[in-house]
C-alpha atoms as a PDB file:
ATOM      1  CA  UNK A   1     -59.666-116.767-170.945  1.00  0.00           C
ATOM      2  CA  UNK A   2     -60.476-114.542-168.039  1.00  0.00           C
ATOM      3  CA  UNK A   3     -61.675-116.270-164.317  1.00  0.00           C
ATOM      4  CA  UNK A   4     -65.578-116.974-164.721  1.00  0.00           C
ATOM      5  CA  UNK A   5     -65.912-115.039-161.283  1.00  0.00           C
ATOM      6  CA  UNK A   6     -64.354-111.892-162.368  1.00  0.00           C
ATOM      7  CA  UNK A   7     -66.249-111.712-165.513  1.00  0.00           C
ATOM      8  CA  UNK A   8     -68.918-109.624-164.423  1.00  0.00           C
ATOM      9  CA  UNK A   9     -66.253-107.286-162.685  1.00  0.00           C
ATOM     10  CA  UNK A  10     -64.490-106.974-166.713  1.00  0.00           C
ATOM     11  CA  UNK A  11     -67.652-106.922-168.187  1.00  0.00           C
ATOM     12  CA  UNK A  12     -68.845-103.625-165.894  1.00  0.00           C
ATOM     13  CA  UNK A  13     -65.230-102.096-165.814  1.00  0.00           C
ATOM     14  CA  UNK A  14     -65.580-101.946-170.014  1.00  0.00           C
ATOM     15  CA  UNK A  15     -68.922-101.258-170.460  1.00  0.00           C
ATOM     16  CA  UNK A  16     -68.256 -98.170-167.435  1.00  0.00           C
ATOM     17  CA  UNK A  17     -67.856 -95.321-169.564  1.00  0.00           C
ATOM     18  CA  UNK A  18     -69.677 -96.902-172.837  1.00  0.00           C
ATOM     19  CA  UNK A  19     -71.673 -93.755-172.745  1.00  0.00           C
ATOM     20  CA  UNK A  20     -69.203 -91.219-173.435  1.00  0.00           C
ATOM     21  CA  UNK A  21     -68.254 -92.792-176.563  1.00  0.00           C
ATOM     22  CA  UNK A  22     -69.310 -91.748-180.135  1.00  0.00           C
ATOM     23  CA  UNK A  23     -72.353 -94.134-181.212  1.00  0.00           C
ATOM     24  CA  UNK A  24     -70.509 -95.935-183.720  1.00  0.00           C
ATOM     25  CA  UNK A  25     -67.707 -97.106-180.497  1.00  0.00           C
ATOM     26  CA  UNK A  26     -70.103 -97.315-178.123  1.00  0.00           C
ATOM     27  CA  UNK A  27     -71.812-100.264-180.893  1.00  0.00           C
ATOM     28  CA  UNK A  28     -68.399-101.661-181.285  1.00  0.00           C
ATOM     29  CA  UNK A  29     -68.158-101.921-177.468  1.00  0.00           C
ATOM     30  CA  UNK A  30     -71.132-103.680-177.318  1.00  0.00           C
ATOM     31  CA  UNK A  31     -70.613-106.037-180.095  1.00  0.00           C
ATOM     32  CA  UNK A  32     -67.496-107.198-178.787  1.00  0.00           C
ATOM     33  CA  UNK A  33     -68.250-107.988-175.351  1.00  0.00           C
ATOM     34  CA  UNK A  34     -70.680-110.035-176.890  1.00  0.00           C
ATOM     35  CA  UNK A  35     -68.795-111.456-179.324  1.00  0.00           C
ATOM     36  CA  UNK A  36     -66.094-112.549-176.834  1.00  0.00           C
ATOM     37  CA  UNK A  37     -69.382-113.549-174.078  1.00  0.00           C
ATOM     38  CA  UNK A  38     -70.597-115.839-176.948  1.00  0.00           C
ATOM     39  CA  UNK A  39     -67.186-117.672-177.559  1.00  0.00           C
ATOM     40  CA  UNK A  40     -67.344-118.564-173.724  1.00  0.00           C
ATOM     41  CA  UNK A  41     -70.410-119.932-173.945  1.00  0.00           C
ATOM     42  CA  UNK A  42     -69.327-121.910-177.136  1.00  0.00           C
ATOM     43  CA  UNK A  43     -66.298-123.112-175.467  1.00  0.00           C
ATOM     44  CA  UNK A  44     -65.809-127.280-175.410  1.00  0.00           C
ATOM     45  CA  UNK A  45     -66.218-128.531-172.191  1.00  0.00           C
ATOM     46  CA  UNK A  46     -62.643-128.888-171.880  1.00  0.00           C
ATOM     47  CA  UNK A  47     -61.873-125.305-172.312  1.00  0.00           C
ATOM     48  CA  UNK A  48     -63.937-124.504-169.576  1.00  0.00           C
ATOM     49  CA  UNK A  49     -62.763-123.964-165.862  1.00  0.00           C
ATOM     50  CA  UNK A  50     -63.458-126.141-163.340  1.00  0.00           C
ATOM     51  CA  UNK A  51     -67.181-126.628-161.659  1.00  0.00           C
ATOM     52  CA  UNK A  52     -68.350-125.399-165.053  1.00  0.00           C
END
């Protein structure tokens, strides 16, 4: 599970060149970022890091 403050740092370094991908990747992209940005959320309290 990546460090909550690098996250946005990830996030923008995969979503960088989302544009120059066909529209079928650059959906794909997208739905897994979210897809792995909604399992954090969903993560037990226990999973999470500290101050969380």
């Amino acid at each position: 599970m990546p460090d909550l403050q690098s996250l946005p740092a990830e996030i923008a370094e995969r979503l960088g060149s989302v544009d120059e991908l066909s529209p079928a990747d650059e959906l794909a992209t997208y739905e897994r970022v979210l897809a792995e940005l909604t399992e954090l959320l969903n993560a037990p309290e226990e999973h999470r890091p500290e101050g969380e």
